[in-house]
N, C-alpha and C. Protein backbone atom coordinates (compact mmCIF):
# COMPACT_ATOMS: atom_id res chain seq x y z
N UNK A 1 14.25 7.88 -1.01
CA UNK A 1 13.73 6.52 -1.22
C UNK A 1 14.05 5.60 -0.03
N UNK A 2 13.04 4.84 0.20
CA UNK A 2 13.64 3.72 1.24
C UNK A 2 12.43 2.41 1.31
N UNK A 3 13.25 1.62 1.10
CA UNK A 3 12.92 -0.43 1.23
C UNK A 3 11.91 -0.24 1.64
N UNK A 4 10.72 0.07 2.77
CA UNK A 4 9.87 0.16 3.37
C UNK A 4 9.20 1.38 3.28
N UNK A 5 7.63 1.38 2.62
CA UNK A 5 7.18 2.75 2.71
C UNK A 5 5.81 1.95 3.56
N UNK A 6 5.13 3.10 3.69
CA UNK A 6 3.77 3.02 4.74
C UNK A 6 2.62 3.95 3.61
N UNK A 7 1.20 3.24 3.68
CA UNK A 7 0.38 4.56 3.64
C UNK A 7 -0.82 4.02 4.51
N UNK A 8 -1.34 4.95 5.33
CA UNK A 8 -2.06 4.83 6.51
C UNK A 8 -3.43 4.41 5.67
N UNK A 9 -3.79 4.81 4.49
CA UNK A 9 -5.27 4.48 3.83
C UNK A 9 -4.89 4.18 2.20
N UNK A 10 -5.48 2.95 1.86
CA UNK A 10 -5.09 3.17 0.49
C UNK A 10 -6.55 2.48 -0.07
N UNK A 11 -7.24 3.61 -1.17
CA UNK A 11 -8.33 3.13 -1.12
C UNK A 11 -8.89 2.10 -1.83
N UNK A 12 -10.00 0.98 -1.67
CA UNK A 12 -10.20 0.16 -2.25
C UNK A 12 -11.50 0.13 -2.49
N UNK A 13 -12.08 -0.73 -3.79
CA UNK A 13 -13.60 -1.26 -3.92
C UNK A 13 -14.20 -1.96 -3.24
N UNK A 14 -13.40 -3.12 -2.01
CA UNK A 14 -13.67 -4.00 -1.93
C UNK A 14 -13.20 -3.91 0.08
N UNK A 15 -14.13 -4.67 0.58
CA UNK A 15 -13.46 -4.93 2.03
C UNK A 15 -13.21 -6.14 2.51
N UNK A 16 -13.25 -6.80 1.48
CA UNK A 16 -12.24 -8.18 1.69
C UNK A 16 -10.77 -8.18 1.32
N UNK A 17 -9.64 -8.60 2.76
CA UNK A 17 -8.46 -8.16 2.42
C UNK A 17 -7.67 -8.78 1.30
N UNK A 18 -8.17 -10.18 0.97
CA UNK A 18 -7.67 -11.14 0.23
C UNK A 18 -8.06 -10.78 -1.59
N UNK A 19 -9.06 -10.44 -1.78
CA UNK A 19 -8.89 -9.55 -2.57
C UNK A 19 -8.41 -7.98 -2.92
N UNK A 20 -8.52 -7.48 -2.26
CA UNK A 20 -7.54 -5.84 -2.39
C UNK A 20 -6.10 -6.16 -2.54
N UNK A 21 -5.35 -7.21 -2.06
CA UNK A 21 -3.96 -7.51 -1.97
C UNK A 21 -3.80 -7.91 -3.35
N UNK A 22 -4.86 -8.68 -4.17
CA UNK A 22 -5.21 -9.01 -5.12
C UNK A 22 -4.58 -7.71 -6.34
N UNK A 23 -5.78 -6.87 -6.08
CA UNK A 23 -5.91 -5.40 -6.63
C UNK A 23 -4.64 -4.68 -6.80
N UNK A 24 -4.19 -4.46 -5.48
CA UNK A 24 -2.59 -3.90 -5.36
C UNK A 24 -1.69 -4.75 -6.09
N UNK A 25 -1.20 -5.94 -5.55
CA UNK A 25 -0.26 -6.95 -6.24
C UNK A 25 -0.45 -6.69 -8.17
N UNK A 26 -1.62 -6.86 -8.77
CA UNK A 26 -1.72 -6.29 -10.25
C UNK A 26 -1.74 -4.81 -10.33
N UNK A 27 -1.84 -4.15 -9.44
CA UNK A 27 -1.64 -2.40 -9.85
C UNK A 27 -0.18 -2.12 -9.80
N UNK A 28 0.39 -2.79 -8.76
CA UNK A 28 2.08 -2.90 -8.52
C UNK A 28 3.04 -3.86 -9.79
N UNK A 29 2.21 -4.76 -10.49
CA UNK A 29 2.68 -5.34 -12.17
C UNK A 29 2.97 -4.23 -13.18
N UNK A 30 1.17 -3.52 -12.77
CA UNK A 30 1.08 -2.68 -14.20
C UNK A 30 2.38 -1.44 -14.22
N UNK A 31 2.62 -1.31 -13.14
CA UNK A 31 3.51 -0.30 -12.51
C UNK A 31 5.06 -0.64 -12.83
N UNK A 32 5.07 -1.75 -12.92
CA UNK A 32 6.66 -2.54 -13.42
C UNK A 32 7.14 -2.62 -11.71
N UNK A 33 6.86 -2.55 -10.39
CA UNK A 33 6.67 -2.18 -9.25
C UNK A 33 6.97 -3.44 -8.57
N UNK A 34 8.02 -4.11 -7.80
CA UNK A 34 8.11 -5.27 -7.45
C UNK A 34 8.45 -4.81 -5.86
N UNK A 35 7.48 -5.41 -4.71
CA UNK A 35 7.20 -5.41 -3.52
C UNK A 35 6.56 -6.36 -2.61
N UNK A 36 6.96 -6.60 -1.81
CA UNK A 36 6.10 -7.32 -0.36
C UNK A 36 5.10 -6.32 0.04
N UNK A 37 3.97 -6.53 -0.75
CA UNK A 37 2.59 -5.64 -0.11
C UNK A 37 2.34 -6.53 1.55
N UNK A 38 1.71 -5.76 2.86
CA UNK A 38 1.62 -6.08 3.63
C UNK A 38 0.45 -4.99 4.44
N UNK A 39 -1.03 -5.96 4.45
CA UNK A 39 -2.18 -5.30 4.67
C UNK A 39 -2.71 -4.91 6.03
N UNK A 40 -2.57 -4.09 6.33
CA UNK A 40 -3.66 -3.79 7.62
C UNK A 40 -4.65 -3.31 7.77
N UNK A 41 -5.94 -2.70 8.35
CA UNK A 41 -6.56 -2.78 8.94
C UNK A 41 -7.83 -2.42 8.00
N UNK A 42 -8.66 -2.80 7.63
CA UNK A 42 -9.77 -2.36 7.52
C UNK A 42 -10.23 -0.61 7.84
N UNK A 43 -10.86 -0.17 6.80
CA UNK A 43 -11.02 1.52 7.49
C UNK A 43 -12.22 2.30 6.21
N UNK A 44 -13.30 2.72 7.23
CA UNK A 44 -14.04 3.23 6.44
C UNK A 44 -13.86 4.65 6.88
N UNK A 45 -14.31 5.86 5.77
CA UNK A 45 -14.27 6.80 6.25
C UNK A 45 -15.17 8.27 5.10
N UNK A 46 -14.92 9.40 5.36
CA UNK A 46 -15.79 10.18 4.15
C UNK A 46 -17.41 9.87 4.64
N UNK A 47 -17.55 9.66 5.71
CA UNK A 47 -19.54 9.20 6.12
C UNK A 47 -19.53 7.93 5.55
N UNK A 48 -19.11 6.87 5.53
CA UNK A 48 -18.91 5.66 4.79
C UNK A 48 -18.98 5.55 3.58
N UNK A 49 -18.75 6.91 2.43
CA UNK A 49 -18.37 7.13 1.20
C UNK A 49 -17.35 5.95 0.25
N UNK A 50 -16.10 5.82 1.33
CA UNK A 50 -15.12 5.40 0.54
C UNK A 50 -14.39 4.94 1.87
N UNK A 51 -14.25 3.18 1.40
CA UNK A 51 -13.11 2.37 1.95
C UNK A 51 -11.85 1.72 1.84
N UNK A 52 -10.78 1.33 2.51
CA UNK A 52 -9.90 0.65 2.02
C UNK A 52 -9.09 0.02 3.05
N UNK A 53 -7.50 0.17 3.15
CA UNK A 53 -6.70 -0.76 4.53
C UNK A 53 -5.35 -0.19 4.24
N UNK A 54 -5.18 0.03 5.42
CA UNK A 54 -3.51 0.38 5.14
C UNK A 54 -2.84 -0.82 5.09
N UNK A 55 -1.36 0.19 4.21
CA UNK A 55 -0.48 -1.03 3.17
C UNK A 55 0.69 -0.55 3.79
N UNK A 56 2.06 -1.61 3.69
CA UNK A 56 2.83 -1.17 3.89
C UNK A 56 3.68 -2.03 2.91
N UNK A 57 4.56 -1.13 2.17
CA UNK A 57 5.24 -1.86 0.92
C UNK A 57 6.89 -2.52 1.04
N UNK A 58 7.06 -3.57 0.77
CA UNK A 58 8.63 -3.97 1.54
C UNK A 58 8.96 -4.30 0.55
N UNK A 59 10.19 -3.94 0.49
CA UNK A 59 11.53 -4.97 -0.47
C UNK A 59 11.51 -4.24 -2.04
N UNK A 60 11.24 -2.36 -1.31
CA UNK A 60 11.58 -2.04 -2.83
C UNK A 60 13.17 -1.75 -3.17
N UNK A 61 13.04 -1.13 -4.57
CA UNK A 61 14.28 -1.15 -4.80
C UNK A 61 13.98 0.62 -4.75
N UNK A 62 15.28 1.33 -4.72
CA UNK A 62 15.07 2.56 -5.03
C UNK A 62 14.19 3.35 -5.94
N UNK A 63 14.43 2.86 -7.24
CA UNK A 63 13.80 2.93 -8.29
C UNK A 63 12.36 3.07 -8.09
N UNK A 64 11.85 1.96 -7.34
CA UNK A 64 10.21 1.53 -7.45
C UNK A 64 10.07 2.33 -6.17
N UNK A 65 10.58 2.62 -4.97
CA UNK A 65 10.28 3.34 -4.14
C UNK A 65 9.89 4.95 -4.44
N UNK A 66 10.97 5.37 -5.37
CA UNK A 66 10.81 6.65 -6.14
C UNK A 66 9.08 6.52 -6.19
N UNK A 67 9.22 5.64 -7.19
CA UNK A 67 7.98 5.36 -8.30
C UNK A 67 6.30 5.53 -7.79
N UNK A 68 6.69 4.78 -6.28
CA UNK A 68 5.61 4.70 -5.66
C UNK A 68 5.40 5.99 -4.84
N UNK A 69 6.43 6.66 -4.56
CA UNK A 69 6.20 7.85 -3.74
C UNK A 69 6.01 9.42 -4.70
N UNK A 70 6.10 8.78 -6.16
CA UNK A 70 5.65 9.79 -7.22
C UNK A 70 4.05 9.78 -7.07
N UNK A 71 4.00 8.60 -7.78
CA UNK A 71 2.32 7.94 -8.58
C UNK A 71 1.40 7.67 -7.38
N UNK A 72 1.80 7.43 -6.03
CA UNK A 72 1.00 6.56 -5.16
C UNK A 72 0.26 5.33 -5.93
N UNK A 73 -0.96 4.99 -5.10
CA UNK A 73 -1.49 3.95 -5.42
C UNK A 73 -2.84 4.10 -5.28
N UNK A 74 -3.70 3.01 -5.95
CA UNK A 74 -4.43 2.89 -5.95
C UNK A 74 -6.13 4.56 -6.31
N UNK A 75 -7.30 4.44 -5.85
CA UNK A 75 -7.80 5.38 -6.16
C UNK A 75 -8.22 6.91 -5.06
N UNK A 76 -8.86 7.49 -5.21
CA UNK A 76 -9.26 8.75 -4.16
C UNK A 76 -8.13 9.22 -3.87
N UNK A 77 -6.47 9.48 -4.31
CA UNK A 77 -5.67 10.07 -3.94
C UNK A 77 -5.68 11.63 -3.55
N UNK A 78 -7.03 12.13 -3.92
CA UNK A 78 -7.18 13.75 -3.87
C UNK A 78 -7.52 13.87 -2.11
N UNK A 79 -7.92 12.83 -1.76
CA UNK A 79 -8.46 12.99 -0.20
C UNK A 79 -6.95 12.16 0.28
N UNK A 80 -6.11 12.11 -0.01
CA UNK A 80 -4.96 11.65 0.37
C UNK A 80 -4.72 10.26 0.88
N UNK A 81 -5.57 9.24 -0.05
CA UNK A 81 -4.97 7.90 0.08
C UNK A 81 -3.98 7.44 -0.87
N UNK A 82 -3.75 6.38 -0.61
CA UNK A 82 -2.66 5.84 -1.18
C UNK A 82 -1.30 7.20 -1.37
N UNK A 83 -1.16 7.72 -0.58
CA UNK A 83 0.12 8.26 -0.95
C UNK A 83 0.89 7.52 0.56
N UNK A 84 2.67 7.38 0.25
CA UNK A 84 2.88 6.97 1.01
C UNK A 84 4.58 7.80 1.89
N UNK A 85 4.28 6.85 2.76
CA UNK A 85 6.16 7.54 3.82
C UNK A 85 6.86 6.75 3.99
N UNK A 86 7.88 6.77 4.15
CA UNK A 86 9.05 6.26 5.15
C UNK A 86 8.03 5.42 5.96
N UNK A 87 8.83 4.04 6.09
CA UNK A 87 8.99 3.41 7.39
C UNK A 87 9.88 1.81 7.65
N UNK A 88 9.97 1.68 8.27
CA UNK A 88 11.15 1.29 9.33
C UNK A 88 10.97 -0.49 8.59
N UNK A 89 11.90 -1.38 8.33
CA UNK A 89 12.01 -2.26 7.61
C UNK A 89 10.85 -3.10 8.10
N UNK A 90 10.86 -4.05 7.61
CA UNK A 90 9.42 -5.33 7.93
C UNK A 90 10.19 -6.64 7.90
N UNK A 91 11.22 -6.46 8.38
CA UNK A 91 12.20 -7.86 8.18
C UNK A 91 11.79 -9.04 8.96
N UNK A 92 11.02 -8.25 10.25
CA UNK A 92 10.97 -9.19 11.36
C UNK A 92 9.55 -9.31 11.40
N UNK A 93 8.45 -8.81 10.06
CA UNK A 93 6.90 -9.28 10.01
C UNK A 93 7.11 -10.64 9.75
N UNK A 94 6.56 -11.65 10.49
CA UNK A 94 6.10 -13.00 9.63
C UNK A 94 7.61 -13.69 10.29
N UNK A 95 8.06 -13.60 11.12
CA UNK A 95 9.23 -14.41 11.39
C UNK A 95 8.73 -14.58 12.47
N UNK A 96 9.19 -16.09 13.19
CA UNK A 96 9.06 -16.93 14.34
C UNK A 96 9.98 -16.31 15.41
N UNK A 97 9.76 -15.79 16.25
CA UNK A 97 10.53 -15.05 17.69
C UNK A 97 11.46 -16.22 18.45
């Protein structure tokens, strides 16, 4: 388990980021799942089948890190979205240099 996970694609209905954060933030409720979701990039892929944005999840607790690296997130997990890894804290996203 660790505070910071990554998943490079996590798939969504929607390609507006302000809603998908939306999506996640209530899939991460239903989950009992408490995190700093943190969105990047836009990404289509599958012949433009299926889209979404990579996430990177901060400020779990062990527990929910487990949780998330059991269940993943979100949908199309068979083509390997939303599953996630290790990565390196996000302490210093969103802070003034």
């Amino acid at each position: 388990p660790h505070g910071a996970l990554y998943a490079h694609a996590v798939a969504a209905d929607m390609d507006d980021e302000g809603a998908f954060l939306n999506a996640v933030e209530a899939e991460l409720e239903r989950m009992g799942v408490k995190a700093r979701p943190i969105c990047g990039r836009h990404q289509v892929w599958e012949g433009d089948q299926v889209q979404g944005f990579s996430l990177m999840l901060d400020g779990l607790t062990i527990e929910n890190s487990l949780r998330i690296l059991e269940l993943g997130l979100g949908p199309q997990r068979r083509l390997g979205c939303g599953l996630f890894v290790a990565h390196r804290s996000a302490n210093a996203v969103g802070t003034a240099q």
